[in-house]
C-alpha atoms as a PDB file:
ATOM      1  CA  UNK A   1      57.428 -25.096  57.587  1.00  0.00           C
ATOM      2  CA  UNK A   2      60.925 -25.259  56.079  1.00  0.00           C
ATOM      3  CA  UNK A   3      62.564 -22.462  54.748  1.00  0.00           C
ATOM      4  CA  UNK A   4      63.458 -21.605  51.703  1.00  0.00           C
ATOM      5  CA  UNK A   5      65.231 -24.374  49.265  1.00  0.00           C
ATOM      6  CA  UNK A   6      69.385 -22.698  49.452  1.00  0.00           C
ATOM      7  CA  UNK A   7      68.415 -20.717  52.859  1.00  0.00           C
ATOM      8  CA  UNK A   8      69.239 -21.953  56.431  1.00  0.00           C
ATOM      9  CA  UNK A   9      67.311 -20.658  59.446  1.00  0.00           C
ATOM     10  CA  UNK A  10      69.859 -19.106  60.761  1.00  0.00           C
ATOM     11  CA  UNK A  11      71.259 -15.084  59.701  1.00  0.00           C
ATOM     12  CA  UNK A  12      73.797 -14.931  56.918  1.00  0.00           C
ATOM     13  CA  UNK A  13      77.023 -13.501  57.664  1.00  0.00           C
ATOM     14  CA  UNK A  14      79.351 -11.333  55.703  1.00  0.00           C
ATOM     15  CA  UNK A  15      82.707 -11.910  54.917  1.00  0.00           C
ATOM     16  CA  UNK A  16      84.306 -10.065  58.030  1.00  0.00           C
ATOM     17  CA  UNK A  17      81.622 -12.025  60.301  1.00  0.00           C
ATOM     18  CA  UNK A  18      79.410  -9.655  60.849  1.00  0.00           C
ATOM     19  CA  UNK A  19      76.021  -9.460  60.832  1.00  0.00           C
ATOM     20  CA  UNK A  20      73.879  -8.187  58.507  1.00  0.00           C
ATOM     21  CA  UNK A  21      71.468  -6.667  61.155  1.00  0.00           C
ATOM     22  CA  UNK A  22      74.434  -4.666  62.224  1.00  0.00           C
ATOM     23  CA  UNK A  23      77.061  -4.623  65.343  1.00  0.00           C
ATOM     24  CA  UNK A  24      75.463  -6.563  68.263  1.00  0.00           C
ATOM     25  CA  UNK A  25      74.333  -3.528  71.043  1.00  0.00           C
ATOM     26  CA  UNK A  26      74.422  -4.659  74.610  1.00  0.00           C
ATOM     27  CA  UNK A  27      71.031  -5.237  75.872  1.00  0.00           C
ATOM     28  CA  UNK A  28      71.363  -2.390  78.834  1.00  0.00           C
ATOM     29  CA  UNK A  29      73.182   0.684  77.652  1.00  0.00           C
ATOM     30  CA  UNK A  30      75.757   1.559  80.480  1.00  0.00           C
ATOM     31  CA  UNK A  31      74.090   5.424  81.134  1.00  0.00           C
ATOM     32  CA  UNK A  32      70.856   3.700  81.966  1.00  0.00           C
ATOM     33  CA  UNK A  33      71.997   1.689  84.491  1.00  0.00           C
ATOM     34  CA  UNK A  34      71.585   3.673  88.216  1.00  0.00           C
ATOM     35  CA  UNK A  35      74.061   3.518  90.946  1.00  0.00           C
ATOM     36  CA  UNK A  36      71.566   4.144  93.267  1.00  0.00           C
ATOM     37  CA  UNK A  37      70.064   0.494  94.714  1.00  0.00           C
ATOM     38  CA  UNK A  38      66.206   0.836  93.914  1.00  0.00           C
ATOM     39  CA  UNK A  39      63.051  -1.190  95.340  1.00  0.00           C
ATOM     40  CA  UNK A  40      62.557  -4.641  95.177  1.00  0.00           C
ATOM     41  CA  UNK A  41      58.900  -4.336  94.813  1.00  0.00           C
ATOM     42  CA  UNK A  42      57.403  -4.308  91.246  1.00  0.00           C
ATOM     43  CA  UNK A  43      57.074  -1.426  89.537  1.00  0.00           C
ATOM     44  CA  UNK A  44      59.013   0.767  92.295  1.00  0.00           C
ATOM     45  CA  UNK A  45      61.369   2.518  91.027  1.00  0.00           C
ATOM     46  CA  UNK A  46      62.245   4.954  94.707  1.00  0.00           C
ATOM     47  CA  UNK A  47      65.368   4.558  96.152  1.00  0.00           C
ATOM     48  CA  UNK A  48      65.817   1.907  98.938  1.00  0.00           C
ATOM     49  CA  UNK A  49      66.236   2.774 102.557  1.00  0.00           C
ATOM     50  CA  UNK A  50      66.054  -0.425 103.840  1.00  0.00           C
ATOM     51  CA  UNK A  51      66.873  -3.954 104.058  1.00  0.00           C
ATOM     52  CA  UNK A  52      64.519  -7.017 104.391  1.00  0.00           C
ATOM     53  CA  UNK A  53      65.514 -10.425 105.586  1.00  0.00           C
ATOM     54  CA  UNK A  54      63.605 -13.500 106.647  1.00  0.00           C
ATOM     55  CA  UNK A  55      64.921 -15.813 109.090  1.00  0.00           C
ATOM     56  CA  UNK A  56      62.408 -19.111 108.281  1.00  0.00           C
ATOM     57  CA  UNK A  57      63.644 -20.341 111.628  1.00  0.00           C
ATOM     58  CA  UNK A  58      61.997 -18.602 113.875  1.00  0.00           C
ATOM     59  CA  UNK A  59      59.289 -17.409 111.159  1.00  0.00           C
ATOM     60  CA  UNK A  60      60.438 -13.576 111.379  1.00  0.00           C
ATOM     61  CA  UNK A  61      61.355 -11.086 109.233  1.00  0.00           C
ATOM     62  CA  UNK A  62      64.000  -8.144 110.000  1.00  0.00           C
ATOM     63  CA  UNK A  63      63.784  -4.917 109.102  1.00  0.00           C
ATOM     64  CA  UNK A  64      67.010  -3.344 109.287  1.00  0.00           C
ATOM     65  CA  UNK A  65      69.181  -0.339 107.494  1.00  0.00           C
ATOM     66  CA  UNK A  66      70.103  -0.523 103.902  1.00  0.00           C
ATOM     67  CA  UNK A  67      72.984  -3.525 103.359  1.00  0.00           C
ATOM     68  CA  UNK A  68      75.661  -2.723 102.158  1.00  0.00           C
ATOM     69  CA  UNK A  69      75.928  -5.062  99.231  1.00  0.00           C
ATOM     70  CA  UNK A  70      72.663  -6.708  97.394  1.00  0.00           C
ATOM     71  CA  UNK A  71      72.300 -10.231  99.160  1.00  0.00           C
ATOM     72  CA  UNK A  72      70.421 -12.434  96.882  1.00  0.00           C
ATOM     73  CA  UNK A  73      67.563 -13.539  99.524  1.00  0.00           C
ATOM     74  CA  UNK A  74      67.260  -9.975 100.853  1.00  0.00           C
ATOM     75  CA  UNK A  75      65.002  -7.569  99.793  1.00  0.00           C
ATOM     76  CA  UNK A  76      65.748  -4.116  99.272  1.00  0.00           C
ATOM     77  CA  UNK A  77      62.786  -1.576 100.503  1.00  0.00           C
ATOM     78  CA  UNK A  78      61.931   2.381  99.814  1.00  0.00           C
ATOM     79  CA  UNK A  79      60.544   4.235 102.596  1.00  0.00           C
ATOM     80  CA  UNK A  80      56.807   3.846 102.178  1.00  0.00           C
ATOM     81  CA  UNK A  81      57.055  -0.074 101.882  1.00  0.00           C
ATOM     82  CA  UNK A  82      58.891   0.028 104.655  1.00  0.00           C
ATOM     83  CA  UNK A  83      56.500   1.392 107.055  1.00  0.00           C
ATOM     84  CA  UNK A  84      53.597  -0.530 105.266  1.00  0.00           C
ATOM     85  CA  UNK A  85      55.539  -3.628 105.616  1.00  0.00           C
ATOM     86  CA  UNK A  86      53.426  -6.902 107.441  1.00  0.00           C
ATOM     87  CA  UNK A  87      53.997  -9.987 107.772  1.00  0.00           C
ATOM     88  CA  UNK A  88      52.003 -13.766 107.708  1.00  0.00           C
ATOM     89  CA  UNK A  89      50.243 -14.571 110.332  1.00  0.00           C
ATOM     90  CA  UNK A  90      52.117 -15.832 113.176  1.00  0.00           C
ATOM     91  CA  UNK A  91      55.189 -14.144 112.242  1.00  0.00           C
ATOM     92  CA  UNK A  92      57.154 -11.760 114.158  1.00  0.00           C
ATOM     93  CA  UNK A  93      58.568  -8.663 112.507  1.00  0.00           C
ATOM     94  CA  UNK A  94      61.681  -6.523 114.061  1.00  0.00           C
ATOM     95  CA  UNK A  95      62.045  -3.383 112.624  1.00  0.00           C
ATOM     96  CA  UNK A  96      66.283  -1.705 113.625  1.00  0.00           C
ATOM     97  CA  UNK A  97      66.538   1.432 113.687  1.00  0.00           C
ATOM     98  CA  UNK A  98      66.924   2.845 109.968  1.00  0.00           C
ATOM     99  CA  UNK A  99      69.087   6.140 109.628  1.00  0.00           C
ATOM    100  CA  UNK A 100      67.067   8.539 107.030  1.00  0.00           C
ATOM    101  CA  UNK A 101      70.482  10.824 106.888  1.00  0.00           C
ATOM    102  CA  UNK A 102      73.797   9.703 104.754  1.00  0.00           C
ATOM    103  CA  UNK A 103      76.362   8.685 107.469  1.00  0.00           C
ATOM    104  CA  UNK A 104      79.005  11.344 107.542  1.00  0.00           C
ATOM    105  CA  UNK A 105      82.608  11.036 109.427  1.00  0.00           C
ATOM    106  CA  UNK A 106      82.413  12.633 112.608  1.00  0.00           C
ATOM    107  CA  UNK A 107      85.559  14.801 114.174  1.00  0.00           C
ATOM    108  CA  UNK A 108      86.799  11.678 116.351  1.00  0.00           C
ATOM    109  CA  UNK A 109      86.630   9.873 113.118  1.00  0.00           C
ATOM    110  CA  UNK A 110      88.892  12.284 111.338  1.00  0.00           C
ATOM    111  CA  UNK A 111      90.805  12.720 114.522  1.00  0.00           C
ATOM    112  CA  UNK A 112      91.333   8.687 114.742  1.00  0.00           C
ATOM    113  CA  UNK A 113      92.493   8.752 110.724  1.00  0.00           C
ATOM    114  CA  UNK A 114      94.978  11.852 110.601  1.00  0.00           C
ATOM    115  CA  UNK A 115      96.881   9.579 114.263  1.00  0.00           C
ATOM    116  CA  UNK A 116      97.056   7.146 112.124  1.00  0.00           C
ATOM    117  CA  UNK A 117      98.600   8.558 109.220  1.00  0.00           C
ATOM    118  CA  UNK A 118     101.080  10.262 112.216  1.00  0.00           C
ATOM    119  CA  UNK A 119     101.756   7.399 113.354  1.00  0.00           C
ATOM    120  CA  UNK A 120     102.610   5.042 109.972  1.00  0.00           C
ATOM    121  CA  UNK A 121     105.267   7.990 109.244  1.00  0.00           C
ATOM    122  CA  UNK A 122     106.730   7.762 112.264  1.00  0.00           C
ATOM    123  CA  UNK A 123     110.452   6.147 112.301  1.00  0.00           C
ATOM    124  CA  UNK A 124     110.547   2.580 114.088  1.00  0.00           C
ATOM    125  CA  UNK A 125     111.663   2.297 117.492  1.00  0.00           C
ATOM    126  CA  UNK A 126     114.999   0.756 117.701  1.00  0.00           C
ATOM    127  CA  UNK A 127     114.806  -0.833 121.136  1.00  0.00           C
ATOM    128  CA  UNK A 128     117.414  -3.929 120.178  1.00  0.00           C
ATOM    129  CA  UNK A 129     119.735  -2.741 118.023  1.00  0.00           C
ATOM    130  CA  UNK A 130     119.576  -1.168 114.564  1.00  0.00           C
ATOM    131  CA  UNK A 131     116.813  -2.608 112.610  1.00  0.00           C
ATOM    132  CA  UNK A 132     117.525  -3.899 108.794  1.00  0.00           C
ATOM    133  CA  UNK A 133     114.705  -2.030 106.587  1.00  0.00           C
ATOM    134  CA  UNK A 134     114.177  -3.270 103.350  1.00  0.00           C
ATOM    135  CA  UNK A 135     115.872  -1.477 100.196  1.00  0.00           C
ATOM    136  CA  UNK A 136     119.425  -0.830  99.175  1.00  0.00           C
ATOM    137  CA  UNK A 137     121.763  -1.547 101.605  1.00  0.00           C
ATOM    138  CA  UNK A 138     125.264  -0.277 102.936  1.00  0.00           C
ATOM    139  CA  UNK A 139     126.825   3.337 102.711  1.00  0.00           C
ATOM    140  CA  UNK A 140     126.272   4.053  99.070  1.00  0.00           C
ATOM    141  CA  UNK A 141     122.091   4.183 100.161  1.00  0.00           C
ATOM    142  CA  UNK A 142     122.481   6.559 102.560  1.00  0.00           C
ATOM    143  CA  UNK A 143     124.732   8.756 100.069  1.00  0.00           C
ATOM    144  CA  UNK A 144     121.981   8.399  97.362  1.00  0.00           C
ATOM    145  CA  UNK A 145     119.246   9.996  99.545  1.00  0.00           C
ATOM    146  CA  UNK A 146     120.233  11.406 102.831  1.00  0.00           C
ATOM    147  CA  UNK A 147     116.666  12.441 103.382  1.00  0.00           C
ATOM    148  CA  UNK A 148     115.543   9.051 103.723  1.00  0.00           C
ATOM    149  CA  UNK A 149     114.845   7.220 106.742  1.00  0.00           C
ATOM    150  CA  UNK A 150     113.161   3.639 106.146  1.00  0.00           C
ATOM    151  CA  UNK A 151     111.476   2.225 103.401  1.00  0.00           C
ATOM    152  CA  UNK A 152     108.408  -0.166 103.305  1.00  0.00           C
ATOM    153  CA  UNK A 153     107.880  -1.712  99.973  1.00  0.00           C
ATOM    154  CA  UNK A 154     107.868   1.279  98.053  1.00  0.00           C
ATOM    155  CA  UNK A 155     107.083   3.851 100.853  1.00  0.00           C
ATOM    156  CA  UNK A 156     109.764   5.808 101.850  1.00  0.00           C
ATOM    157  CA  UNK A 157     109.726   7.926 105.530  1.00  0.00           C
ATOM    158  CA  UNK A 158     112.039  11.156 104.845  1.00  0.00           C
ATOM    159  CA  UNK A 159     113.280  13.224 107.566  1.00  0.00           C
ATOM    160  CA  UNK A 160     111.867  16.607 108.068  1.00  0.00           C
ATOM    161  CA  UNK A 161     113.924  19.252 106.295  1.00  0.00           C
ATOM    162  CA  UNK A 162     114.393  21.506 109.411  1.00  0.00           C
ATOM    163  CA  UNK A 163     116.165  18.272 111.413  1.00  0.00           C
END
């Protein structure tokens, strides 16, 4: 059936272009979306714990720890699929170990970052000869900011006050 004789199928829009319906919404309002990576299998909503990943090659599938990023031919699993997990006859699964805690940084790791930071301030060694840093050059830099010792793009390394 046609429409109506002076009417097009399609919505009429007003002068500024807008439609008569309204402003367009988006289709998934950003507060409903979840940060939290949820369960590939339908109607699951629980949080996944794990990763699942098929390797057609050897016809087995690998349980491991949650990815990191959503792969598009992994599967993400809660903890009850998980465990209840099987697989096709003749195939192999291998289930890694999953950690059930969040990972948190140990001492050595904090140790291994504040060294770090230590040693990125520390002045270069000048083994051959002063070294050319980047940044002003000549007496007049050294006159601007005494305090300063090198530069690295816009770092700057300052002396301690108490040297």
């Amino acid at each position: 059936m046609a429409p109506p004789a002076g009417r097009s199928g399609t919505t009429r829009r007003s002068e500024a272009g807008v439609s008569r319906r309204g402003p367009l919404k988006s289709a998934v309002p950003s507060n409903l979306v979840s940060p939290v990576r949820r369960c590939s299998r339908t109607a699951c909503g629980r949080p996944a714990v794990a990763t699942l990943t098929y390797v057609y090659a050897d016809s087995t599938a690998v349980l491991g720890p949650l990815a990191t990023y959503a792969e598009p031919h992994c599967y993400d699993l809660c903890a009850e699929h998980s465990e209840r997990l099987t697989a096709p006859r003749g195939w192999e699964v291998v289930r890694l170990a999953i950690d059930s805690g969040p990972a948190r940084p140990s001492g050595d790791d904090l140790e291994a970052l504040a060294n770090a930071v230590r040693e990125a301030g520390r002045p270069p060694e000048r083994a051959h000869g002063p070294v050319a840093t980047p940044g002003p050059v000549g007496p007049s830099a050294r006159e601007a900011n005494p305090m300063e010792v090198a530069r690295r793009g816009h770092l700057r390394v300052l002396r301690s006050p108490d040297s």
